[in-house]
Each structure stands twice: as C-alpha cells, then as structure tokens.
C-alpha atoms as a PDB file:
ATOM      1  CA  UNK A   1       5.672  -3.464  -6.571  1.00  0.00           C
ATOM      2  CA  UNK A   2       7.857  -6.923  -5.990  1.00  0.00           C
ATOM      3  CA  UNK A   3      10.793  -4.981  -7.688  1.00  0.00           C
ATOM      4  CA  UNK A   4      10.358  -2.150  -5.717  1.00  0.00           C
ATOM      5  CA  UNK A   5      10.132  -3.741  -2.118  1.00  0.00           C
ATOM      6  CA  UNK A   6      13.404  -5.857  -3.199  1.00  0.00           C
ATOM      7  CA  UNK A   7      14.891  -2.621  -3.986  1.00  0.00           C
ATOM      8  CA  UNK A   8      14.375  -1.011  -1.005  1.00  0.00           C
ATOM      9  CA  UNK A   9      15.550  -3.596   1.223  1.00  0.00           C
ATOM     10  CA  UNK A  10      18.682  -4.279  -1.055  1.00  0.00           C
ATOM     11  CA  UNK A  11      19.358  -0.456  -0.439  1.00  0.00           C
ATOM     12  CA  UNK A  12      19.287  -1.357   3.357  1.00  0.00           C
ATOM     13  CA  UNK A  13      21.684  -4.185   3.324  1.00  0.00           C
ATOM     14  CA  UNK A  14      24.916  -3.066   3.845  1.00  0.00           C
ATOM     15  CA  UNK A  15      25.740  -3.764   0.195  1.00  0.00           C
ATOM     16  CA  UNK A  16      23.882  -4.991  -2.977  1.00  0.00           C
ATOM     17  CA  UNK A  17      24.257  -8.709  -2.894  1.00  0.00           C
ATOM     18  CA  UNK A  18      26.246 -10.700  -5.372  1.00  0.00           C
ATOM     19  CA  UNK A  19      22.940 -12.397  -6.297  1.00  0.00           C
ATOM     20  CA  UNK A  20      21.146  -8.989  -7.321  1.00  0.00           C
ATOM     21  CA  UNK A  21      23.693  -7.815  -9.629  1.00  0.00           C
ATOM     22  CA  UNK A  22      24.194 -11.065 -10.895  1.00  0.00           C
ATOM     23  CA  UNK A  23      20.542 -11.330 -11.545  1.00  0.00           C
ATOM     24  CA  UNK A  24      20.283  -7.899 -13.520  1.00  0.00           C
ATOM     25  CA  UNK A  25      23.342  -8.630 -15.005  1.00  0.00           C
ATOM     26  CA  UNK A  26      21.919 -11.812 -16.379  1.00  0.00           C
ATOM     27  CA  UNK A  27      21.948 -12.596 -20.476  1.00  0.00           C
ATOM     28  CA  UNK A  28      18.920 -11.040 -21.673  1.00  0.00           C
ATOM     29  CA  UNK A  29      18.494  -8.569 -18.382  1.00  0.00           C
ATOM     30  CA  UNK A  30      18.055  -4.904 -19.494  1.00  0.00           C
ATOM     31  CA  UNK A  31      17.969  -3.080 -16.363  1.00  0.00           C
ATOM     32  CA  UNK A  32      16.110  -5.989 -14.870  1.00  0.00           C
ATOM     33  CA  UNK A  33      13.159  -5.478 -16.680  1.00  0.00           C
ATOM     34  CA  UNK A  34      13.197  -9.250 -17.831  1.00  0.00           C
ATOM     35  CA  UNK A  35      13.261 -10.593 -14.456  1.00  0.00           C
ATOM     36  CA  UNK A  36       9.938 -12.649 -13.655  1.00  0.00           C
ATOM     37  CA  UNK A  37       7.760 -11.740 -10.120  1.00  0.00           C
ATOM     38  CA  UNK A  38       9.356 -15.768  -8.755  1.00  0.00           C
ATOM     39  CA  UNK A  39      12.674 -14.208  -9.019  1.00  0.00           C
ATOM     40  CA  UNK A  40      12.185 -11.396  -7.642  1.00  0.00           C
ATOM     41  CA  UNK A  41      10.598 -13.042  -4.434  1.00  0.00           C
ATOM     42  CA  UNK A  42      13.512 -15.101  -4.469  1.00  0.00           C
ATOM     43  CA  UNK A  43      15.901 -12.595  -4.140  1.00  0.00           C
ATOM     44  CA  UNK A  44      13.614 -10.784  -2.008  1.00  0.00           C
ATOM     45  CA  UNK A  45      13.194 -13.673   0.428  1.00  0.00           C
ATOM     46  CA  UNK A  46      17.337 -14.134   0.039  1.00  0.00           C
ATOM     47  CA  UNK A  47      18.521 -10.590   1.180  1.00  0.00           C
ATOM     48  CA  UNK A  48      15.791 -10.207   4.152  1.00  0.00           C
ATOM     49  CA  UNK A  49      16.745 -13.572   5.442  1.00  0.00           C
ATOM     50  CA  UNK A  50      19.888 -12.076   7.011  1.00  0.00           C
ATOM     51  CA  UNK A  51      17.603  -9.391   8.762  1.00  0.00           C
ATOM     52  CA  UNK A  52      16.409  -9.928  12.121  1.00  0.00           C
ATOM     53  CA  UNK A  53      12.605  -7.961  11.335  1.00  0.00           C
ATOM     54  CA  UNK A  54      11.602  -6.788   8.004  1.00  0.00           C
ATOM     55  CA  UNK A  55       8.341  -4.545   8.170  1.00  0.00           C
ATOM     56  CA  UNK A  56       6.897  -4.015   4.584  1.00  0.00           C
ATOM     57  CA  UNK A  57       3.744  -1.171   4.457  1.00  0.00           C
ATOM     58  CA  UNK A  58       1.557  -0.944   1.837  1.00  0.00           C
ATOM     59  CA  UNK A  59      -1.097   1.953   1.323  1.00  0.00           C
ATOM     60  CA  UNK A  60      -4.407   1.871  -0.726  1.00  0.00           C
ATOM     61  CA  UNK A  61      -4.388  -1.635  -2.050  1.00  0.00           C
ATOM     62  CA  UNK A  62      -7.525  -1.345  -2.887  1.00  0.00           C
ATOM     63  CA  UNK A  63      -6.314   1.086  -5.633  1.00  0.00           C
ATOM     64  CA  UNK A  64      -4.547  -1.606  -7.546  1.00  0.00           C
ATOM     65  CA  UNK A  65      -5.998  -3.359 -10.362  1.00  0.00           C
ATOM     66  CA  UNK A  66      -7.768  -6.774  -9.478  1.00  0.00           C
ATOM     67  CA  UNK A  67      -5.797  -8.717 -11.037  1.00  0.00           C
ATOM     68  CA  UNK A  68      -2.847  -6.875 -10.151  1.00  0.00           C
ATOM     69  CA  UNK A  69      -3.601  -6.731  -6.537  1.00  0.00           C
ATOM     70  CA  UNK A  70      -4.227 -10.611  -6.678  1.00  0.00           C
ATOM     71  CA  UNK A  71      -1.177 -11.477  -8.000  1.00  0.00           C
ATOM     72  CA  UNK A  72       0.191  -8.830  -5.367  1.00  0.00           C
ATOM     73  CA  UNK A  73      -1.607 -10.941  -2.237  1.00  0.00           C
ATOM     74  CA  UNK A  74      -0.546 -14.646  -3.565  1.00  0.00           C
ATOM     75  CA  UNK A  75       3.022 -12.917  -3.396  1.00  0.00           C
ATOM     76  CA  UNK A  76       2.918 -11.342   0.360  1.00  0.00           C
ATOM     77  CA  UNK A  77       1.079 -14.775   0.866  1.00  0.00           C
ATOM     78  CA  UNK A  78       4.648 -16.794  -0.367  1.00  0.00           C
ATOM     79  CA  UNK A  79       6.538 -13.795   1.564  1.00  0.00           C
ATOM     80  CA  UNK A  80       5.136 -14.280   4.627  1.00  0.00           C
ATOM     81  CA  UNK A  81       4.824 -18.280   4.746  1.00  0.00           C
ATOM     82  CA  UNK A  82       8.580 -18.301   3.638  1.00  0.00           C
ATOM     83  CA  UNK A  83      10.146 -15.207   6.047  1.00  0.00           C
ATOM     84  CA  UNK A  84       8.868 -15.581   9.416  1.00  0.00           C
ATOM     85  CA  UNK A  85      11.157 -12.204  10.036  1.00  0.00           C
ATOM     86  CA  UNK A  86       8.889  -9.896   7.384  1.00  0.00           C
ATOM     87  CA  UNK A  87       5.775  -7.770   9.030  1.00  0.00           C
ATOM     88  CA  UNK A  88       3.074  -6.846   6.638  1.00  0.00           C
ATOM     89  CA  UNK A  89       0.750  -4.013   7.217  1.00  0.00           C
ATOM     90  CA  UNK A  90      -1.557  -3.042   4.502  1.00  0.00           C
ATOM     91  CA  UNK A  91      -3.827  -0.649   4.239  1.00  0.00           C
ATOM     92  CA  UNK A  92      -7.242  -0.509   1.954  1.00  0.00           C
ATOM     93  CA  UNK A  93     -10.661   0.316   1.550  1.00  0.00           C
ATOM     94  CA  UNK A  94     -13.343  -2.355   3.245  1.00  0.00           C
ATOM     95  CA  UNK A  95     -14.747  -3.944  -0.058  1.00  0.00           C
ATOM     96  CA  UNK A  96     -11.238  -5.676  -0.235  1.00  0.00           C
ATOM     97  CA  UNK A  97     -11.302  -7.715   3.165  1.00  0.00           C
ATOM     98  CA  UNK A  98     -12.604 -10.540   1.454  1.00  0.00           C
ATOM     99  CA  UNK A  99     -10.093 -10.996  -0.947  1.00  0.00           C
ATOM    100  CA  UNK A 100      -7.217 -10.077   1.511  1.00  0.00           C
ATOM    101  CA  UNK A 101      -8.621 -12.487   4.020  1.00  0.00           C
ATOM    102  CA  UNK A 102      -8.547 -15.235   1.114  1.00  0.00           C
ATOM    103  CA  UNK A 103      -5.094 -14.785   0.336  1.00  0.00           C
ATOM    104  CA  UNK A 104      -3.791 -13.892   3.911  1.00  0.00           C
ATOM    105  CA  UNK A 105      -5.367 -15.208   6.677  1.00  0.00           C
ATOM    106  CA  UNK A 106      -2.455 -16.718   8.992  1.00  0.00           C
ATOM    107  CA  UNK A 107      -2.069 -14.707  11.717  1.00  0.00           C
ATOM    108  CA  UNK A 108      -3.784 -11.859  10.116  1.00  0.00           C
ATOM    109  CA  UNK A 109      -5.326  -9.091  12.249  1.00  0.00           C
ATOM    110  CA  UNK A 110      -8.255  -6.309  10.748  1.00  0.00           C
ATOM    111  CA  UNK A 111      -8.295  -3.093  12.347  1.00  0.00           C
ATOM    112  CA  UNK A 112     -11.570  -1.090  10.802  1.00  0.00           C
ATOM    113  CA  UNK A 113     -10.830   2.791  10.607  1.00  0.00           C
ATOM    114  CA  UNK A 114     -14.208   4.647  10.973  1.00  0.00           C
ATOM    115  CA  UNK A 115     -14.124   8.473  10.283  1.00  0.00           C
ATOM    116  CA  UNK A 116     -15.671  10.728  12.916  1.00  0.00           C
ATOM    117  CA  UNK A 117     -17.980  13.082  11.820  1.00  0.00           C
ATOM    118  CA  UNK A 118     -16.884  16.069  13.828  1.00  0.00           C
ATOM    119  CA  UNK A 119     -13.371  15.697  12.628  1.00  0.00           C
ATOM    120  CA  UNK A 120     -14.444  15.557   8.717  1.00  0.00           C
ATOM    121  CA  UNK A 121     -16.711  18.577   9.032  1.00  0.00           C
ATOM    122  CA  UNK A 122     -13.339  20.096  10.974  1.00  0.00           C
ATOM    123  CA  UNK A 123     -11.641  19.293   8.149  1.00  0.00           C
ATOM    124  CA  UNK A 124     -13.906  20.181   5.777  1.00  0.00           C
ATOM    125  CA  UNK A 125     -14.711  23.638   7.064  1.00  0.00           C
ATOM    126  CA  UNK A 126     -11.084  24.280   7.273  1.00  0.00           C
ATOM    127  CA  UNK A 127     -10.247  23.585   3.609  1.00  0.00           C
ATOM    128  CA  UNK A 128     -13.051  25.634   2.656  1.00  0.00           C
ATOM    129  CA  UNK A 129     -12.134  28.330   4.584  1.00  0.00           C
ATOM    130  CA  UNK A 130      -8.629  28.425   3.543  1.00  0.00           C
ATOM    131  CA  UNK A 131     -10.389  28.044  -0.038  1.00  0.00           C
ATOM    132  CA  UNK A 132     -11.914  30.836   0.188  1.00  0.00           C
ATOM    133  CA  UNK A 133      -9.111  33.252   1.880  1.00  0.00           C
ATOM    134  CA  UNK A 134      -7.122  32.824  -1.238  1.00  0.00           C
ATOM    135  CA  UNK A 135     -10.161  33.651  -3.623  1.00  0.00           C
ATOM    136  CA  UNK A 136     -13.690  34.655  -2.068  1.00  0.00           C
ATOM    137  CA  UNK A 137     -15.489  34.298  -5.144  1.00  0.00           C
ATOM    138  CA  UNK A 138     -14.349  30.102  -5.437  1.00  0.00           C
ATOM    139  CA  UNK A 139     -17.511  29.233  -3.761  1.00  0.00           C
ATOM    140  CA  UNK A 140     -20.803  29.918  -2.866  1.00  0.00           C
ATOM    141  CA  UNK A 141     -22.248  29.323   0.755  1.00  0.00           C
ATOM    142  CA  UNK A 142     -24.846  26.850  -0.998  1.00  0.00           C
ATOM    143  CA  UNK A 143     -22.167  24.891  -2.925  1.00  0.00           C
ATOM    144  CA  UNK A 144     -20.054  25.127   0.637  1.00  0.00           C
ATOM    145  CA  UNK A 145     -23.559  23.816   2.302  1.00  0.00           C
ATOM    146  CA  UNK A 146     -23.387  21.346  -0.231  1.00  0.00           C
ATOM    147  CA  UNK A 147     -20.238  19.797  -0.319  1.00  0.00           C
ATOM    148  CA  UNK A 148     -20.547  19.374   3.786  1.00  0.00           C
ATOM    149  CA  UNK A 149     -24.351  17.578   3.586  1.00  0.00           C
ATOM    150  CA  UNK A 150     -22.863  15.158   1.220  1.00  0.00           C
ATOM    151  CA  UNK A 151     -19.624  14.272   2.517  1.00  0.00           C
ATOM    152  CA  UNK A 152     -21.155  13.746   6.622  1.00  0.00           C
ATOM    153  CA  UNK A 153     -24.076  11.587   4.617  1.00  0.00           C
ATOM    154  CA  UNK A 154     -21.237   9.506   2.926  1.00  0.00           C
ATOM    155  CA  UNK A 155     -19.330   9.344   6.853  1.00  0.00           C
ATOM    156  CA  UNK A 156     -22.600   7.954   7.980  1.00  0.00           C
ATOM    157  CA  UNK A 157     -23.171   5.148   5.700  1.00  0.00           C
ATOM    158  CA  UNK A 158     -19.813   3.143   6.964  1.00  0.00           C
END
C-alpha cells in the first residue's frame, strides 16, 4: 500500500525524483520489489515534503489483514508525525477504532456513519426491482420479504 501511495504522489510531482529511480535502480532492485516499507516512507516523506498539502484516502481498512493493517497504521503513524503537510482520511468498519485510535490518536477526529433505514430499504427495493425486470422468475416475494427483514434487523443493531 506504502509503494502504491509513493507512486501516486511521485506521478504528481512534476518529475520522478532522482532518489526514486535511483532507489529502483539500486543493486539487487528488480522493479523495486526489494525495497523495504522504511524506504519507501523515506522516499515517500522526501517527494511530499516539497508539496504544500498532501491528502492520502484510504477505504475499508478494516478489510486488511491484522497484521497487515498494523503495520499499515505504525506507518501513517511515522507519516503523519514526520509530514505535517499530509491529511489522512481513512475509512473502516467500527470494530477497528480501537486499534486506529492506538496507533493514531494526534489530532485524530471519528466521524460514525449510521445507515438510515428508509434509505437501505430504498435501496434495497430498488435492486430487487431492477432484479427482477431483467428475470421475474430470480426471486420469490418470500425470499424478497426475506432479504429486506434481515438486512433493516442488521441496520438496527448499530
């Protein structure tokens, strides 16, 4: 993900920088595959610091392996306490907040999305509908029944 973000943002300056194709040039380097997540903050940290804001999003962190998405906090951690020009917003499921809040609490702010009801079982309805325009035989009314009861229960429990 490191590699990634330093990509982008290398595509954004107005050319690579000597030290990234120096770095993937580097003995050993074989398409940069070799280069360790330190160095890649590094040059990451390097090519943003000539940028006056830096805004870095991040969807469904939650999704990321647990020891992935650790190693992927303590990084954004070093990011942010060493580029007071980067913005983070990052985006994830609630049973996260503890371990984001461990790793990133400076300055941090939590915004909790709740669905609305009415606008699932829009949704919902709509999908089903359309569902069932292209083929009226993909579901029955109970299984339609169904699928609403359950997903408006699970909208009520958050």
């Amino acid at each position: 993900m490191i590699g990634s973000l330093l990509r982008q943002v290398a595509l954004g300056a107005a050319g690579v920088p000597y030290e990234i194709r120096s770095a993937f040039r580097g003995p050993g380097q074989s398409g940069g595959k070799a280069l360790r997540l330190r160095d890649m903050l590094k040059l990451f940290l390097y090519v943003i610091s000539s940028s006056k804001r830096v805004y870095i999003c991040v969807d469904a962190v939650d999704e990321l392996l647990p020891q992935d998405r650790s190693d992927l906090l303590r990084a954004f951690r070093q990011m942010i306490q060493e580029a007071p020009n980067m913005r983070l917003f990052l985006t994830g499921r609630p049973h996260i907040r503890g371990e984001v809040g461990r790793h990133l609490t400076e300055g941090a702010y939590i915004i909790n999305v709740v669905a609305d009801k009415e606008d699932v079982a829009s949704y919902l309805s709509r999908k089903m509908d359309d569902d069932n325009a292209k083929d009226p035989d993909f579901m029955t009314q109970n299984l339609q029944n169904d699928i609403m009861k359950t997903m408006l229960e699970k909208v009520s429990e958050r």
